[in-house]
Protein backbone atom coordinates (compact mmCIF):
# COMPACT_ATOMS: atom_id res chain seq x y z
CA UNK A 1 7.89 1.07 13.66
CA UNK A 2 5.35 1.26 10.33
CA UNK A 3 2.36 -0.19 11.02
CA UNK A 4 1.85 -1.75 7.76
CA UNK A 5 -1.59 -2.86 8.54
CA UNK A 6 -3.09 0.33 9.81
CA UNK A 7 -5.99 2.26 7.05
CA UNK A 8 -4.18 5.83 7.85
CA UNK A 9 -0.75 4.51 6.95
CA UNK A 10 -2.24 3.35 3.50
CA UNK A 11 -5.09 6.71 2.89
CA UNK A 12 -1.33 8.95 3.76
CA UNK A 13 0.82 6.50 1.33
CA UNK A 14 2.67 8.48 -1.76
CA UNK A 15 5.34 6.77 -3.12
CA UNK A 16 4.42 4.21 -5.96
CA UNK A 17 7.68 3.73 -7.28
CA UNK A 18 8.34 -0.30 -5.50
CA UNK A 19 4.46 -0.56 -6.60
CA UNK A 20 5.07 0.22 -10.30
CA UNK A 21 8.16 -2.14 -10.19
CA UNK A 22 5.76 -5.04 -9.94
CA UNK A 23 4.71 -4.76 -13.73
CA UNK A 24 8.20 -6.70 -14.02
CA UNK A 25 6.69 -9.25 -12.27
CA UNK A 26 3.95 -10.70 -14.21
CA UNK A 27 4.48 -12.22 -17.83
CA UNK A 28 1.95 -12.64 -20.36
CA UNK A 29 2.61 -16.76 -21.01
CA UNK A 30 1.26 -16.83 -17.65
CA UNK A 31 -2.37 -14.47 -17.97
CA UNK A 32 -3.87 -17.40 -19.24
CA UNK A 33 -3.42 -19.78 -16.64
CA UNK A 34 -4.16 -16.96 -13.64
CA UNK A 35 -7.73 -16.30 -15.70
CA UNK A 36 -8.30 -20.03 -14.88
CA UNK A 37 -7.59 -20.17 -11.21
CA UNK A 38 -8.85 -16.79 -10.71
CA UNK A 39 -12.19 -18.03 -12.46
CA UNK A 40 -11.93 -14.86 -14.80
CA UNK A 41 -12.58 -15.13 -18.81
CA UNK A 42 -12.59 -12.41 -21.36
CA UNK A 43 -15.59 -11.19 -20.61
CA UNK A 44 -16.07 -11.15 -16.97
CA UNK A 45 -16.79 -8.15 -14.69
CA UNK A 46 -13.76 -7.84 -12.48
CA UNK A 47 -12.69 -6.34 -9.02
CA UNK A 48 -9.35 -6.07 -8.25
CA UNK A 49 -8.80 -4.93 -4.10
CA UNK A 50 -6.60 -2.41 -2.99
CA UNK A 51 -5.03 -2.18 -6.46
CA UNK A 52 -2.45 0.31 -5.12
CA UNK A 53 -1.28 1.95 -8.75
CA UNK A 54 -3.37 -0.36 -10.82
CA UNK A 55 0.11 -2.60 -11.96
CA UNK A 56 -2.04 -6.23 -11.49
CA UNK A 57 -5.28 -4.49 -12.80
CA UNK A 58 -3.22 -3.39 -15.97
CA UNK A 59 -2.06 -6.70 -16.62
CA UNK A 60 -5.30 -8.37 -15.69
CA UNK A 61 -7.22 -6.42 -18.31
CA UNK A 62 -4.90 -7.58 -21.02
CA UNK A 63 -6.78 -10.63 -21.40
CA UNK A 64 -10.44 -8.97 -21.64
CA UNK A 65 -12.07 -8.30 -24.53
CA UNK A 66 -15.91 -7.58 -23.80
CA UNK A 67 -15.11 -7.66 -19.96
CA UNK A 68 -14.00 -4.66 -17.46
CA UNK A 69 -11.82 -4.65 -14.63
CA UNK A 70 -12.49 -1.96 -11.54
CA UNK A 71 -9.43 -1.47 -9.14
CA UNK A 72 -9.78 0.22 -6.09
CA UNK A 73 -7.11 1.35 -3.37
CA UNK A 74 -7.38 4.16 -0.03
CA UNK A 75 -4.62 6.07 -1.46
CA UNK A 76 -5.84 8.96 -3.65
CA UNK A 77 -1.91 9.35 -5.02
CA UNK A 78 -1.73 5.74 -5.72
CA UNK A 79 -4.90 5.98 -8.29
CA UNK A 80 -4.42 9.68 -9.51
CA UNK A 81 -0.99 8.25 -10.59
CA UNK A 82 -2.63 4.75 -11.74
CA UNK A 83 -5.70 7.03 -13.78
CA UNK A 84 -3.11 8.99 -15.42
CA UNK A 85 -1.06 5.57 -16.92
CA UNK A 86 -4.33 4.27 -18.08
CA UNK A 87 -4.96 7.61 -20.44
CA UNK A 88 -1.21 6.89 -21.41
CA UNK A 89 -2.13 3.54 -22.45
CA UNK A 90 -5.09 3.67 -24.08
CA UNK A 91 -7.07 1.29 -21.48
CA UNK A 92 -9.90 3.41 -19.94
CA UNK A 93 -12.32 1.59 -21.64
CA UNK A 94 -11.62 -1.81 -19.78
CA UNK A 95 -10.90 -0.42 -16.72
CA UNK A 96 -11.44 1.87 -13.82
CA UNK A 97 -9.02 2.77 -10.77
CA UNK A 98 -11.65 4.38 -7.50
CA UNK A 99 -10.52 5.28 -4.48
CA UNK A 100 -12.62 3.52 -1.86
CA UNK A 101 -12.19 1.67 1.95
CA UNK A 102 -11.89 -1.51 1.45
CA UNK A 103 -13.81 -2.27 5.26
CA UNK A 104 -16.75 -0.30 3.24
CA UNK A 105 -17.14 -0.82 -0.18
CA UNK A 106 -19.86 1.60 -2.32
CA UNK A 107 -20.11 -1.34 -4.63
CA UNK A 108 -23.77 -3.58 -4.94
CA UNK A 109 -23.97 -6.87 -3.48
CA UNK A 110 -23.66 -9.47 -5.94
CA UNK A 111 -22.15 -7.15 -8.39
CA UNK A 112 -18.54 -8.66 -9.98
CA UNK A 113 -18.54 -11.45 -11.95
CA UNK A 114 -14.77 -12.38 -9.81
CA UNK A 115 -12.83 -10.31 -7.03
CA UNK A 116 -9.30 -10.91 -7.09
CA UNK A 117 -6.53 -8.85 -5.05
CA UNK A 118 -2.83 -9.09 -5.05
CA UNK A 119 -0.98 -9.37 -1.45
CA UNK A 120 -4.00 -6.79 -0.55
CA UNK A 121 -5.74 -8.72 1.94
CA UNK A 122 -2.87 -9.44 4.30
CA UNK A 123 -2.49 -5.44 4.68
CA UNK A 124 -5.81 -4.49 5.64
CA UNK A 125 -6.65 -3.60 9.62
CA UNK A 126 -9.76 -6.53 9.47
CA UNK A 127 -8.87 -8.67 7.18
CA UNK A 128 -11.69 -10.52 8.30
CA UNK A 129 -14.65 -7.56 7.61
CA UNK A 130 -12.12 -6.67 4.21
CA UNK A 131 -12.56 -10.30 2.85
CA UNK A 132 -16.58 -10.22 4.09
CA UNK A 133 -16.71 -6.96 1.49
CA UNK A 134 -15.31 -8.83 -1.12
CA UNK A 135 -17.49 -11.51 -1.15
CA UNK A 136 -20.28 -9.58 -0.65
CA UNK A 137 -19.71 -7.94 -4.21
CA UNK A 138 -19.19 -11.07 -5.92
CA UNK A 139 -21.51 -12.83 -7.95
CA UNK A 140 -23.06 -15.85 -6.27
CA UNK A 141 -20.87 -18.79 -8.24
CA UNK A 142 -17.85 -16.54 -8.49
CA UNK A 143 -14.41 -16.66 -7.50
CA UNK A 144 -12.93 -14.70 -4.80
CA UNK A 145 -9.19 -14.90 -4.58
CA UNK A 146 -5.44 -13.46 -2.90
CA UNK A 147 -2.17 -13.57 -3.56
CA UNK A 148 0.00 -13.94 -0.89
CA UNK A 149 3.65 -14.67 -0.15
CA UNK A 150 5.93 -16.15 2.43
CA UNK A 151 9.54 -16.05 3.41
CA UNK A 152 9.41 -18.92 5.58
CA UNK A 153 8.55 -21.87 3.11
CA UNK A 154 11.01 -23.18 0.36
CA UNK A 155 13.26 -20.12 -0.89
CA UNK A 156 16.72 -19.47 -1.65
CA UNK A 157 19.50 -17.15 -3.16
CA UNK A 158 22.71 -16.63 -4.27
CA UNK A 159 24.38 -13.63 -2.48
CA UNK A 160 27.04 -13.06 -5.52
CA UNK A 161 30.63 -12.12 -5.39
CA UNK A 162 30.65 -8.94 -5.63
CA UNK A 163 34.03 -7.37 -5.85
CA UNK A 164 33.94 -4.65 -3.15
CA UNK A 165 35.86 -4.68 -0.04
CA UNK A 166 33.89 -6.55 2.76
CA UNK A 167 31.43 -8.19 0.71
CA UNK A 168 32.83 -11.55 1.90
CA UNK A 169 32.35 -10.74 5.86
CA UNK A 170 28.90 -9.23 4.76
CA UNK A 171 28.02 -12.80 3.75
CA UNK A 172 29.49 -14.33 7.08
CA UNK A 173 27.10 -11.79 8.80
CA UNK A 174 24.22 -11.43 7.51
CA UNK A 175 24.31 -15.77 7.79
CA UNK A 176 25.11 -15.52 11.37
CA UNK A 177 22.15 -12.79 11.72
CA UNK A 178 19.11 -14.44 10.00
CA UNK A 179 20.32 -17.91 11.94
CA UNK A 180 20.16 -16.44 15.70
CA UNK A 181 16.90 -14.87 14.28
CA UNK A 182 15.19 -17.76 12.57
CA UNK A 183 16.15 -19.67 15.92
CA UNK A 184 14.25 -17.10 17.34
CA UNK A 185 11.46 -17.61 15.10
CA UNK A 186 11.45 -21.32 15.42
CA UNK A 187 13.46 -22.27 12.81
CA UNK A 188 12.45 -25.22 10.10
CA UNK A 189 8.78 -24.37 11.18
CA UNK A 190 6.66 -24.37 8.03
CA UNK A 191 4.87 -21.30 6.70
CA UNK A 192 1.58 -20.32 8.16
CA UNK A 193 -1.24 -19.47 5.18
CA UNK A 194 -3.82 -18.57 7.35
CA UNK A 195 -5.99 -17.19 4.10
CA UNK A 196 -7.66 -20.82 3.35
CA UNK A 197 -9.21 -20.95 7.36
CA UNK A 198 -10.10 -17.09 7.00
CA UNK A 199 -11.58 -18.03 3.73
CA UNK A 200 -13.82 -21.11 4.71
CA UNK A 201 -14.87 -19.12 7.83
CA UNK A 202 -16.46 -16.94 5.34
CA UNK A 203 -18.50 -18.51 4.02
CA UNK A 204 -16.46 -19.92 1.07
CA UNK A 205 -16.49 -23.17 -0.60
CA UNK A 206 -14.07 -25.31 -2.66
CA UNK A 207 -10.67 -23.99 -0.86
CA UNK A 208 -7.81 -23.78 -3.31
CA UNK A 209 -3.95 -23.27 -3.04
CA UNK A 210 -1.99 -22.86 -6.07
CA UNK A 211 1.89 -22.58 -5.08
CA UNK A 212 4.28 -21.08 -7.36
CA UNK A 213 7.91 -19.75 -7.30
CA UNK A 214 9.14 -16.45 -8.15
CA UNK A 215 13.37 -16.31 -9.06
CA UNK A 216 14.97 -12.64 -9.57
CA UNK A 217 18.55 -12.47 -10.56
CA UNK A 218 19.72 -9.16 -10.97
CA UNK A 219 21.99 -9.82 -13.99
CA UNK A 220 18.70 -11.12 -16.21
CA UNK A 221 19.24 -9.57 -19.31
CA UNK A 222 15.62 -10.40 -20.51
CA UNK A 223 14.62 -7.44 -18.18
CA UNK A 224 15.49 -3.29 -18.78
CA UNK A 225 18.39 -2.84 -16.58
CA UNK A 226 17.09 0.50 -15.03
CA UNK A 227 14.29 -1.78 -13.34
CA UNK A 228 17.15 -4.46 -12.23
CA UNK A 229 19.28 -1.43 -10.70
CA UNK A 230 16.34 -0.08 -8.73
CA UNK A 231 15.40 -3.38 -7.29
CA UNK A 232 18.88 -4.25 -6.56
CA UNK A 233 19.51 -1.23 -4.97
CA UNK A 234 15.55 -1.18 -3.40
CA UNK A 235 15.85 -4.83 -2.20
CA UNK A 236 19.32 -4.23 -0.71
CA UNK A 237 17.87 -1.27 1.41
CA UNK A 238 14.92 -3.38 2.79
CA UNK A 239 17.82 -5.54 3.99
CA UNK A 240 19.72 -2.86 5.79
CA UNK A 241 16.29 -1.71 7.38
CA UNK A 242 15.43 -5.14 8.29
CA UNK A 243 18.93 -5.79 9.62
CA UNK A 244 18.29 -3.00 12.18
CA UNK A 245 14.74 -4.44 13.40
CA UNK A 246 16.08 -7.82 13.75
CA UNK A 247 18.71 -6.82 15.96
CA UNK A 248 16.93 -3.72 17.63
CA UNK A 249 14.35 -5.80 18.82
CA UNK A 250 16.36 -8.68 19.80
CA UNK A 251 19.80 -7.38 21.36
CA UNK A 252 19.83 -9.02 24.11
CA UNK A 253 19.25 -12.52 22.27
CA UNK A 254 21.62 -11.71 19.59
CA UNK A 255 24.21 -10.76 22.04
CA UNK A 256 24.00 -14.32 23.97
CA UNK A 257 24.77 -16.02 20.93
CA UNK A 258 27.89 -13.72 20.41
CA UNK A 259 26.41 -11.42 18.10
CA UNK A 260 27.65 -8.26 19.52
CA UNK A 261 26.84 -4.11 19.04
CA UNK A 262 30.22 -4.23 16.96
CA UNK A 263 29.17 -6.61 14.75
CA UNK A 264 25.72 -5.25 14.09
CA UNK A 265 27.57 -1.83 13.63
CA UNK A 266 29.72 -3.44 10.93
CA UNK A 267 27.02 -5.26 9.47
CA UNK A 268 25.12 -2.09 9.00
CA UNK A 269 27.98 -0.96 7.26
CA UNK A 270 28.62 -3.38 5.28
CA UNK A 271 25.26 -3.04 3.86
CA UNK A 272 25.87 0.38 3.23
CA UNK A 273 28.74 -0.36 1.26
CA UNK A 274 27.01 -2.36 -1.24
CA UNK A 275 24.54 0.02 -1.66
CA UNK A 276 26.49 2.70 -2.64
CA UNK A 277 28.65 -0.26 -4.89
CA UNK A 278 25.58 -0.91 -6.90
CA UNK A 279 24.32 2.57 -7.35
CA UNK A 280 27.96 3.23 -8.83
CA UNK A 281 28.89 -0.06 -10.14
CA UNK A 282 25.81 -2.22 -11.20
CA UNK A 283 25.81 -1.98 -15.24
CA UNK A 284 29.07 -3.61 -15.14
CA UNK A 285 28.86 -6.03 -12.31
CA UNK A 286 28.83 -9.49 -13.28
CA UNK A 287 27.94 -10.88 -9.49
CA UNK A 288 24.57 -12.85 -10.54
CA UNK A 289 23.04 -12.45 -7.23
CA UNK A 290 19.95 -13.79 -6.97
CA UNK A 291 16.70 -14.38 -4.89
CA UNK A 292 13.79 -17.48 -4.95
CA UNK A 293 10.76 -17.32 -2.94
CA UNK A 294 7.34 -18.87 -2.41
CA UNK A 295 4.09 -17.19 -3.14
CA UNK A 296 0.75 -18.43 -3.40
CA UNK A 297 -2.70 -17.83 -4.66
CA UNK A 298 -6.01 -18.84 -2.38
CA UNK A 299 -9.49 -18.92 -4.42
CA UNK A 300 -13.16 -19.63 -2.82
CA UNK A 301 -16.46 -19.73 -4.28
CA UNK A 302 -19.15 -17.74 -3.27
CA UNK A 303 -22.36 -19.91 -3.01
């Protein structure tokens, strides 16, 4: 299994194509109100932690005039390919993609006017000595933030009605297999945000949560339909490689509540099936599938 959390994993990482897809993700109504939780204003020195491509720094430095954002990740593909898309834009100027550890940072203490990082910290192998870095380089009186997300708080979707063969029993078992494994889980328990206790044990004051809600449907014409396909066809895939965890790790369980090898083989294929529907069959489809989850932002002061 990937160990998601693990510094050689992320030094090794390549592919930036799911990273790049998050530009979709952040509109520019909304820059405004993220500069005020994130305690950032046009002219503020920013950090931005393991910035990955540089999609959040990008948007981030929209809103600066006089300021400059820094974005650093471990991955030296992730900002050769994030340095080369800010010459394309024009943006150098504003802001800078590094490659440093973010256990170690080369920056000066007390250096960044605010440190932000999006769904960074939650990666990292100590998040603990990670989050001690960042405040370290903030500015005493700054802000020091994370976004984070959950699957286990309020959320929803629409699965669609697709037209291909099966897609109906895919439904009926992909229910049955997320309800033997959120029994599993403990199901109706709420979601743990362990980032405001990690925070205040850092030495930060004046603890904030600011929940919002993030809804994808894959028919949104308001977004280019190449980036609708890929996610489609990206999410789908995450679904079929979950599928095979849950049940790889749990077949014995699954089993006792009458979720057999048979059904997990279907299920599998199933999943299979509407992958290779969508890759042929998605600029037509009509299906209006669509996913709604929770996500969050924690911000600190440094005093």
């Amino acid at each position: 299994m990937v160990n998601y959390n693990s510094t050689e994993y992320w030094k090794n990482a390549t592919s930036y194509t799911s990273l790049e897809l998050r530009s979709h993700r952040f509109q520019d109504d909304m820059l405004p109100v993220l500069f005020k939780w994130l305690g950032i204003s046009e002219q503020s020195l920013v950090l931005d932690g393991g910035c990955g491509t540089g999609v959040f720094t990008r948007y981030l430095a929209k809103g600066l005039t006089t300021g400059h954002i820094t974005g650093f990740d471990i991955s030296r593909a992730f900002i050769d390919f994030g340095n080369n898309k800010l010459k394309e834009l024009g943006i150098e100027h504003k802001t800078t993609l590094e490659i440093a550890d973010g256990h170690n940072l080369h920056y000066t203490d007390n250096h960044f006017d605010a440190v932000t990082n999006y769904t960074y910290l939650g990666l990292l192998e100590n998040q603990e000595v990670g989050l001690k870095e960042l405040i370290r380089v903030c500015k005493k009186g700054g802000v020091v933030s994370t976004f984070g997300s959950t699957n286990r708080g309020a959320g929803g979707g629409f699965t669609g009605n697709y037209p291909f063969d099966g897609a109906e029993r895919l439904i009926m078992l992909l229910d049955k297999s997320y309800e033997i494994f959120n029994d599993l889980l403990g199901k109706g328990s709420p979601a743990q945000l362990s980032e405001p206790v990690l925070f205040e044990s850092c030495g930060l004051s004046e603890i904030n949560i600011y929940p919002f809600a993030h809804l994808m449907c894959y028919n949104n014409a308001g977004l280019p339909i190449e980036y609708r396909k890929t996610l489609a066809i990206s999410e789908t895939s995450d679904e079929l490689r979950m599928a095979k965890g849950r049940y790889d790790e749990n077949e014995e369980k699954y089993n006792e509540q009458g979720f057999t090898l048979d059904n997990q083989h279907e299920l599998i294929s199933l999943l299979e099936r509407k992958i290779e529907y969508l890759s042929n069959h998605f600029e037509k489809d009509k299906s209006y599938e669509w996913r709604a989850g929770f996500n969050y932002i924690v911000t600190g002061k440094k005093i």
